[in-house]
N, C-alpha and C. Protein backbone atom coordinates (compact mmCIF):
# COMPACT_ATOMS: atom_id res chain seq x y z
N UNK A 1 36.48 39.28 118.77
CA UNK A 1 36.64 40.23 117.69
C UNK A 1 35.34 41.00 117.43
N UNK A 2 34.42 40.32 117.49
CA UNK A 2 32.89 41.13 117.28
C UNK A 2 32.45 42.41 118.43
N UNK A 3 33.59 42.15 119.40
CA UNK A 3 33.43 43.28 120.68
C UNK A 3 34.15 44.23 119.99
N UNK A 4 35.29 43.99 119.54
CA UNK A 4 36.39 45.33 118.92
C UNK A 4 35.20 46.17 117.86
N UNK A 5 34.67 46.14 117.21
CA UNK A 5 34.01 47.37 116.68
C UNK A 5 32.95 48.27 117.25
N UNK A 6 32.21 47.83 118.33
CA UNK A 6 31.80 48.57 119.19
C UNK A 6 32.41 49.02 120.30
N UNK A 7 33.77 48.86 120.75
CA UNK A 7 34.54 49.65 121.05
C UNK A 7 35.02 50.29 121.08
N UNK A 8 35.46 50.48 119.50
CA UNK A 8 36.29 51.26 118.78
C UNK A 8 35.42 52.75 118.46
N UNK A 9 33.98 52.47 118.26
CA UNK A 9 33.10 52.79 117.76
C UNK A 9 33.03 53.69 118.83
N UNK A 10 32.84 53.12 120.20
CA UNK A 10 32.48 54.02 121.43
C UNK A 10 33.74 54.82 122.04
N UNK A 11 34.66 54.50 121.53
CA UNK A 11 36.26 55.22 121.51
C UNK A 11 36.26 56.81 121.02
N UNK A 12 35.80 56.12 119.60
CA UNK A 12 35.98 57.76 118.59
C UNK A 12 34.91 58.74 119.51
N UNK A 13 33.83 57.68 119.91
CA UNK A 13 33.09 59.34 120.14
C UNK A 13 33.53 59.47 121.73
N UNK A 14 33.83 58.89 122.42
CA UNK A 14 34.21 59.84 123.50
C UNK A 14 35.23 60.46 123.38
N UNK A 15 36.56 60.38 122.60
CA UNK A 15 37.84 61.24 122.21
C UNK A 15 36.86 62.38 121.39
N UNK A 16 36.12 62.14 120.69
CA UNK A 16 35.37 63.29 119.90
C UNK A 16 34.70 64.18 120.83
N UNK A 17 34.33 63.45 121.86
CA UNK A 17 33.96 64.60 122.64
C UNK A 17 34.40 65.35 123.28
N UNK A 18 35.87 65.05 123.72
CA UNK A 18 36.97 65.71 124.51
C UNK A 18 37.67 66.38 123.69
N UNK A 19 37.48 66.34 122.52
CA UNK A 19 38.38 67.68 121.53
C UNK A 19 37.96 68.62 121.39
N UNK A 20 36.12 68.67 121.50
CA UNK A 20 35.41 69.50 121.20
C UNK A 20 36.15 70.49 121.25
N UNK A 21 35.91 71.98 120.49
CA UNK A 21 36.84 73.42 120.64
C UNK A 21 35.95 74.29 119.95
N UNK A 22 36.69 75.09 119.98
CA UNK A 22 36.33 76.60 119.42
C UNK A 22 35.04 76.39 118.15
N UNK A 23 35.78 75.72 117.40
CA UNK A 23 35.04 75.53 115.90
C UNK A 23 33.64 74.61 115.64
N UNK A 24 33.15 74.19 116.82
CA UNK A 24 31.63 73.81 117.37
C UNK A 24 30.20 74.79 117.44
N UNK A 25 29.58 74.49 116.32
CA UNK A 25 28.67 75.50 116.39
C UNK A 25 27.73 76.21 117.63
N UNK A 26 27.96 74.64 118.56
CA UNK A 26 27.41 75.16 119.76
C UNK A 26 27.67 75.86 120.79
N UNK A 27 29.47 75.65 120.52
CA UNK A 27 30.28 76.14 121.39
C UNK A 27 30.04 78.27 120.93
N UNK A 28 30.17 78.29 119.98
CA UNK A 28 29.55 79.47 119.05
C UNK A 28 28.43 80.10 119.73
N UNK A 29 27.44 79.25 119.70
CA UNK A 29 26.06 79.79 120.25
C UNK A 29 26.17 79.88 121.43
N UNK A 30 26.71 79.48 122.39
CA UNK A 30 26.85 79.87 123.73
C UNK A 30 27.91 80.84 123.80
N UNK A 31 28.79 80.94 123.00
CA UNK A 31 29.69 82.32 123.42
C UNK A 31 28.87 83.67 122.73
N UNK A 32 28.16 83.22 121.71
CA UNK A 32 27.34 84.45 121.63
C UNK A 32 25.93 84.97 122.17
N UNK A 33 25.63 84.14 122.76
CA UNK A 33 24.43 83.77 124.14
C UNK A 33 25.13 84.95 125.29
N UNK A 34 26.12 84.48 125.62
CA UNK A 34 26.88 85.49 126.73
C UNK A 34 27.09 86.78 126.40
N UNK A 35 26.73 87.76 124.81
CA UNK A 35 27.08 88.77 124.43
C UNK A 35 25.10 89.48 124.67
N UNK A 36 24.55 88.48 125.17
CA UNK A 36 22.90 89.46 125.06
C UNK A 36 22.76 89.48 126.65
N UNK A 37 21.63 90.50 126.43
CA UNK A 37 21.19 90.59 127.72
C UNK A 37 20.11 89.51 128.21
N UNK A 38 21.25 88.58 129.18
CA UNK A 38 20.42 87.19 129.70
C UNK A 38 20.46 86.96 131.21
N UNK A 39 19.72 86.19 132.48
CA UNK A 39 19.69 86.26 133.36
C UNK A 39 21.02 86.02 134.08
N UNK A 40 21.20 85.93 135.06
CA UNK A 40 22.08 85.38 135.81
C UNK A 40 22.06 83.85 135.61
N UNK A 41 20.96 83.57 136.09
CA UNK A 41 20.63 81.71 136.32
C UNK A 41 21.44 81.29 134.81
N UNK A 42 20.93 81.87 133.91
CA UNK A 42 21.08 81.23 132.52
C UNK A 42 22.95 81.46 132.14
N UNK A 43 23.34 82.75 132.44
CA UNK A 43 24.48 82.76 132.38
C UNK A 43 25.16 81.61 133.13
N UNK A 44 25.09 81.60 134.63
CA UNK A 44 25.78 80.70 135.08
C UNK A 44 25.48 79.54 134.11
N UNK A 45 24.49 78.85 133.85
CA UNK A 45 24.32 77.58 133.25
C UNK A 45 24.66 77.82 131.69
N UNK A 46 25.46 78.76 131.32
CA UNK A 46 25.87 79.31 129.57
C UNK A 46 27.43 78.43 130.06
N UNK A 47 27.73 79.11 130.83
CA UNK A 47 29.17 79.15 131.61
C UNK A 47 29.51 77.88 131.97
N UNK A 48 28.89 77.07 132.52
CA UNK A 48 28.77 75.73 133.41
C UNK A 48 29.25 75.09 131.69
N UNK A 49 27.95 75.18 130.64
CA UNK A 49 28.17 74.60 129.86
C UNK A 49 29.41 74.63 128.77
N UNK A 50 29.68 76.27 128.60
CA UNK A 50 31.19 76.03 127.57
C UNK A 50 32.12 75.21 128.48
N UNK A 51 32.39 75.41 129.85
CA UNK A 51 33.26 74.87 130.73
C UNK A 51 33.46 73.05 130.44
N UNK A 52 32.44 72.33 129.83
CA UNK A 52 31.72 71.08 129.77
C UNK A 52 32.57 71.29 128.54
N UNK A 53 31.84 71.91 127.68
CA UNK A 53 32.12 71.42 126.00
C UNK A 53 33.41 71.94 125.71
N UNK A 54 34.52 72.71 125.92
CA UNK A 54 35.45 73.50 125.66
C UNK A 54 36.71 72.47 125.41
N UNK A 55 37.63 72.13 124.94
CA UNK A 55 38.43 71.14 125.01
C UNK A 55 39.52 71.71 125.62
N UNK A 56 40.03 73.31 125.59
CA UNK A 56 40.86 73.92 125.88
C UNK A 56 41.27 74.22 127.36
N UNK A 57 42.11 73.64 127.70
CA UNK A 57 42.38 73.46 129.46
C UNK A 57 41.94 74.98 130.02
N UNK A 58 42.72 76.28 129.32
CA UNK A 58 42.80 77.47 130.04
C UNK A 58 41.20 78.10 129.62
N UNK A 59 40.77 77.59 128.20
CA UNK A 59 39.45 78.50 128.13
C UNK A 59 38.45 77.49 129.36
N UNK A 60 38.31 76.37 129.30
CA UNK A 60 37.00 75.73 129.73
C UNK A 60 37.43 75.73 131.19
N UNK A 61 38.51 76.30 131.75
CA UNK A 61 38.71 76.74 133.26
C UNK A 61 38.37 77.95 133.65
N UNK A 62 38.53 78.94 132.90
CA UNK A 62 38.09 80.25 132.44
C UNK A 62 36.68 80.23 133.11
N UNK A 63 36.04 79.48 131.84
CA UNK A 63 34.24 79.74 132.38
C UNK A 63 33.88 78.94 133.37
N UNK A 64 34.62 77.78 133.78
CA UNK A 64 34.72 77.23 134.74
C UNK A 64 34.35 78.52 136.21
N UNK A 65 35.31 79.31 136.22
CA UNK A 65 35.83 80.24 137.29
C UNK A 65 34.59 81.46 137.29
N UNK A 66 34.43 82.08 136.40
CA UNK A 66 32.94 82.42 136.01
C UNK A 66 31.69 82.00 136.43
N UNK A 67 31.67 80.85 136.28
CA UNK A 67 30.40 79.90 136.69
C UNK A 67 30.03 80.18 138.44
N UNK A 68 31.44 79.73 138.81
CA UNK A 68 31.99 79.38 140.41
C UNK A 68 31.90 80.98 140.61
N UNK A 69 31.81 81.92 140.03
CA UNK A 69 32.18 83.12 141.10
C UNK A 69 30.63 83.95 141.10
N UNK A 70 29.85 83.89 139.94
CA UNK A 70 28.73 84.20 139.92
C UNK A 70 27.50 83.70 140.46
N UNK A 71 28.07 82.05 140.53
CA UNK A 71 27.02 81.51 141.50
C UNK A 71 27.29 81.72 142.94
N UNK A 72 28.78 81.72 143.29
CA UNK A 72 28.42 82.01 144.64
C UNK A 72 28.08 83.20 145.47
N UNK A 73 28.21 84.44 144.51
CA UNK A 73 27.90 85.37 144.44
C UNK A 73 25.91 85.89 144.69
N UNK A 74 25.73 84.87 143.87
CA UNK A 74 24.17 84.70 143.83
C UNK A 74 23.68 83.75 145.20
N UNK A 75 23.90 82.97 145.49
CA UNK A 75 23.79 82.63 146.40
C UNK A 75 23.42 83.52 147.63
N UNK A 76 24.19 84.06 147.80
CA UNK A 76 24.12 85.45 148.85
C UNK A 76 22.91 85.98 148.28
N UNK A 77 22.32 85.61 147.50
CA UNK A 77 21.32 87.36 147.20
C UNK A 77 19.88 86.63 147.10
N UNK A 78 19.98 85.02 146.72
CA UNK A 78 18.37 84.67 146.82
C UNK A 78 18.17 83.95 147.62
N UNK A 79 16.95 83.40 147.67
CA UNK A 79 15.90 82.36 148.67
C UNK A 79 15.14 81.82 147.81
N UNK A 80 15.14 80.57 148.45
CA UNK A 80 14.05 79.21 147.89
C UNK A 80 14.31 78.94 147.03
N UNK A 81 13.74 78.38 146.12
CA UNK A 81 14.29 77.65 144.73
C UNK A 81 15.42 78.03 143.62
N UNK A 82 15.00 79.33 143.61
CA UNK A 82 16.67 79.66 142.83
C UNK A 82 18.06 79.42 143.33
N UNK A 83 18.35 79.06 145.20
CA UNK A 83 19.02 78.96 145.79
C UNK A 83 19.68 77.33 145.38
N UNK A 84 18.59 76.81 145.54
CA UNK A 84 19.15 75.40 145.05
C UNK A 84 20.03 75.35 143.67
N UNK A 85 19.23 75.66 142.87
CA UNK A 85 20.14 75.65 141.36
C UNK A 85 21.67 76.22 141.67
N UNK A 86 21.95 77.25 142.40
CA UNK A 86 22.86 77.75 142.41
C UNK A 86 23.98 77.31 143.90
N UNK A 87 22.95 76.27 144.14
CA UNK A 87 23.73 75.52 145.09
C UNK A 87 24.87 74.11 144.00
N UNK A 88 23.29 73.93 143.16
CA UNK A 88 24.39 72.55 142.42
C UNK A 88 25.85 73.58 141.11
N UNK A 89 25.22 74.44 140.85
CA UNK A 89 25.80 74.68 140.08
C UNK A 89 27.59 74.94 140.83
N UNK A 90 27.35 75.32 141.76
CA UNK A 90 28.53 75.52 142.69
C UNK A 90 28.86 74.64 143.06
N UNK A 91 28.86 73.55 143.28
CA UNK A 91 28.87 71.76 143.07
C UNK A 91 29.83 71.47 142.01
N UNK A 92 28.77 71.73 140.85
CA UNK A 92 29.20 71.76 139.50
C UNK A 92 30.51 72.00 139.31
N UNK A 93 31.07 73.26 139.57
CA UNK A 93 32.00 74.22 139.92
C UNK A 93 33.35 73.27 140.19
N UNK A 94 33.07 73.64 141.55
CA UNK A 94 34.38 72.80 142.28
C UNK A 94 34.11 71.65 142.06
N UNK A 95 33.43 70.60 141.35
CA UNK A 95 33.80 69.01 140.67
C UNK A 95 34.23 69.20 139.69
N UNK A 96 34.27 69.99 138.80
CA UNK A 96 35.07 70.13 137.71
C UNK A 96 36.94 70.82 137.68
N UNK A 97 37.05 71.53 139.15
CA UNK A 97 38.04 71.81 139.85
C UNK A 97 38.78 70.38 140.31
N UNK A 98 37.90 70.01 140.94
CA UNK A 98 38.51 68.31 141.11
C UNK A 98 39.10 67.69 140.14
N UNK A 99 38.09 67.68 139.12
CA UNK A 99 38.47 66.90 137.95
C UNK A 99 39.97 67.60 137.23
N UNK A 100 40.41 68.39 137.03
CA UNK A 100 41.47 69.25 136.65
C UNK A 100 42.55 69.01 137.43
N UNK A 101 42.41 68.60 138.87
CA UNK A 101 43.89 68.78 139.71
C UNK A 101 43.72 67.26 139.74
N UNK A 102 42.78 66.27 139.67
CA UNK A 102 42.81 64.76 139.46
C UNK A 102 44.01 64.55 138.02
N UNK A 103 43.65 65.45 136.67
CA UNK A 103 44.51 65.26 135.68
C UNK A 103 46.00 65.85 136.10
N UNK A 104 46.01 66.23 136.82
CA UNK A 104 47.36 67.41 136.91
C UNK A 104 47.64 66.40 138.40
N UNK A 105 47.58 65.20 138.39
CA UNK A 105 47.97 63.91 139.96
C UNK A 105 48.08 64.95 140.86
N UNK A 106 47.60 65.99 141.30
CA UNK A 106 46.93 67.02 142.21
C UNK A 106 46.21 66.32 143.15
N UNK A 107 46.67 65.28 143.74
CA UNK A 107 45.24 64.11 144.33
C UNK A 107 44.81 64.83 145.62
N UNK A 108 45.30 65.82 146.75
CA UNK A 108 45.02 66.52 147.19
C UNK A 108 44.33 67.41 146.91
N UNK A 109 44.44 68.30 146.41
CA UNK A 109 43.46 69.11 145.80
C UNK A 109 42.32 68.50 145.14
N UNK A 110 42.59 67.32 144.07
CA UNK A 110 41.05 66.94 143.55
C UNK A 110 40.20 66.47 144.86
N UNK A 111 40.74 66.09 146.14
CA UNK A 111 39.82 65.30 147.18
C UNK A 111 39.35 66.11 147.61
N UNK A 112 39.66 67.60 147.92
CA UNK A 112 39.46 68.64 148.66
C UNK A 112 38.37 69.69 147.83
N UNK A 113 38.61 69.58 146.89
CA UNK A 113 37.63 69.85 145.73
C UNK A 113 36.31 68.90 145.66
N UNK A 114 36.40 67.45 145.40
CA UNK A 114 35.29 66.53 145.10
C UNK A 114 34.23 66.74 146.73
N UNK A 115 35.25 66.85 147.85
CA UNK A 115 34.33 66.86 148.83
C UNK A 115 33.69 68.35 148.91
N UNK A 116 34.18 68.90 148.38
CA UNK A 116 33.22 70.65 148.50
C UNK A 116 32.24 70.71 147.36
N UNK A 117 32.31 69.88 146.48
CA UNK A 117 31.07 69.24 145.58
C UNK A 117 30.61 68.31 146.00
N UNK A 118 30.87 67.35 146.93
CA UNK A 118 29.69 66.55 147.69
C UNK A 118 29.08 67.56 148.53
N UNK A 119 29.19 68.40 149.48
CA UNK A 119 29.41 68.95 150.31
C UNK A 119 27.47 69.68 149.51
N UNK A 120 28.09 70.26 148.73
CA UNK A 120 27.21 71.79 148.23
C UNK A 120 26.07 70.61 147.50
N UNK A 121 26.00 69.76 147.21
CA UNK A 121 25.50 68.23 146.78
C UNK A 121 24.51 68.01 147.66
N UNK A 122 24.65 68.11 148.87
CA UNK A 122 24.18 67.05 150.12
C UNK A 122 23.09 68.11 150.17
N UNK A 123 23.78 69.32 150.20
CA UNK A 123 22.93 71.08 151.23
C UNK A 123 21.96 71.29 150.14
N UNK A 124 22.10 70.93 148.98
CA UNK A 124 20.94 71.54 148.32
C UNK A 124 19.79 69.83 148.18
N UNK A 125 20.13 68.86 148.44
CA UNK A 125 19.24 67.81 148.57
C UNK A 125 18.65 67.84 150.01
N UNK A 126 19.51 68.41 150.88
CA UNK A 126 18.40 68.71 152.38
C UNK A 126 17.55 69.90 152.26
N UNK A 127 17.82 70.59 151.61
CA UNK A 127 17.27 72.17 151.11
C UNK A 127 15.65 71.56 150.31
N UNK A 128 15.96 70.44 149.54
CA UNK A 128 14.73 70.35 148.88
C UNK A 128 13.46 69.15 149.48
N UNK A 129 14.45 68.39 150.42
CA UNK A 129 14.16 67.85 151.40
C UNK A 129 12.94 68.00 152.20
N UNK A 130 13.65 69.39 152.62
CA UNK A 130 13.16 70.16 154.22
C UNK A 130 11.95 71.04 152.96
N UNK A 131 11.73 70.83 151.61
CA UNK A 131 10.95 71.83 150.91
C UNK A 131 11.01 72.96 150.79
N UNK A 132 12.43 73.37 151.69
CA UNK A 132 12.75 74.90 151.19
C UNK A 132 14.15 74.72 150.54
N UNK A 133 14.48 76.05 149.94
CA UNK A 133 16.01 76.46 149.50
C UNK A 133 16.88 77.41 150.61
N UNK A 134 16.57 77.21 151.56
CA UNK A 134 17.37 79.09 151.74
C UNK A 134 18.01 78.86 153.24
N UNK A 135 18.92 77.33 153.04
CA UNK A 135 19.69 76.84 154.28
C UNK A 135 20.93 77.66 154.27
């Protein structure tokens, strides 16, 4: 019985964290973060993050898709260290794609997904490896 309240305890807040929504001040500050003029890097990682905090299947897939299209987008355009970030973030990306078709028993798709986030995982740890970014 002395286990049940720190369970319970560690219950509320992870359901608390999966409701998170709209009405989160932080969630706020990052959607109004995305209305200034801010980098790319930071956008993607604005994006990465409502995608994280959003509770809403269609919004936090939304920036999800955002995240995934700007980083790979960027990708193409730099070298060396910024390459990496935008290697995990594209990681990031399609593991959270995984994670979505894992809820939706999509078990195909989440495997095909998790390995294109190991995948982009591996390339930017040989990238920093080898001491460069720009494999």
């Amino acid at each position: 019985m002395q286990f049940m309240k720190p369970f319970l305890v560690l219950c509320f807040f992870a359901c608390s964290f999966f409701v998170t929504g709209q009405n989160d001040p932080y969630v706020d500050y990052l959607v109004s973060l995305l209305k200034t003029d801010i980098s790319d890097k930071k956008r993607v990682k604005t994006y990465s993050d409502l995608a994280e905090y959003i509770g809403d299947e269609k919004t936090w897939m939304s920036y999800n898709k955002k995240a995934l299209v700007l980083a790979r987008k960027k990708l193409k355009e730099v070298k060396g260290k910024a390459r990496r970030f935008y290697m995990i973030a594209v990681a990031d990306a399609y593991n959270n794609y995984g994670f979505y078709s894992d809820n939706q028993d999509d078990k195909d798709n989440a495997l095909k997904y998790y390995f294109k986030a190991l995948n982009n995982l591996q390339r930017a740890r040989r990238s920093l490896r080898k001491g460069r970014c720009d494999e």
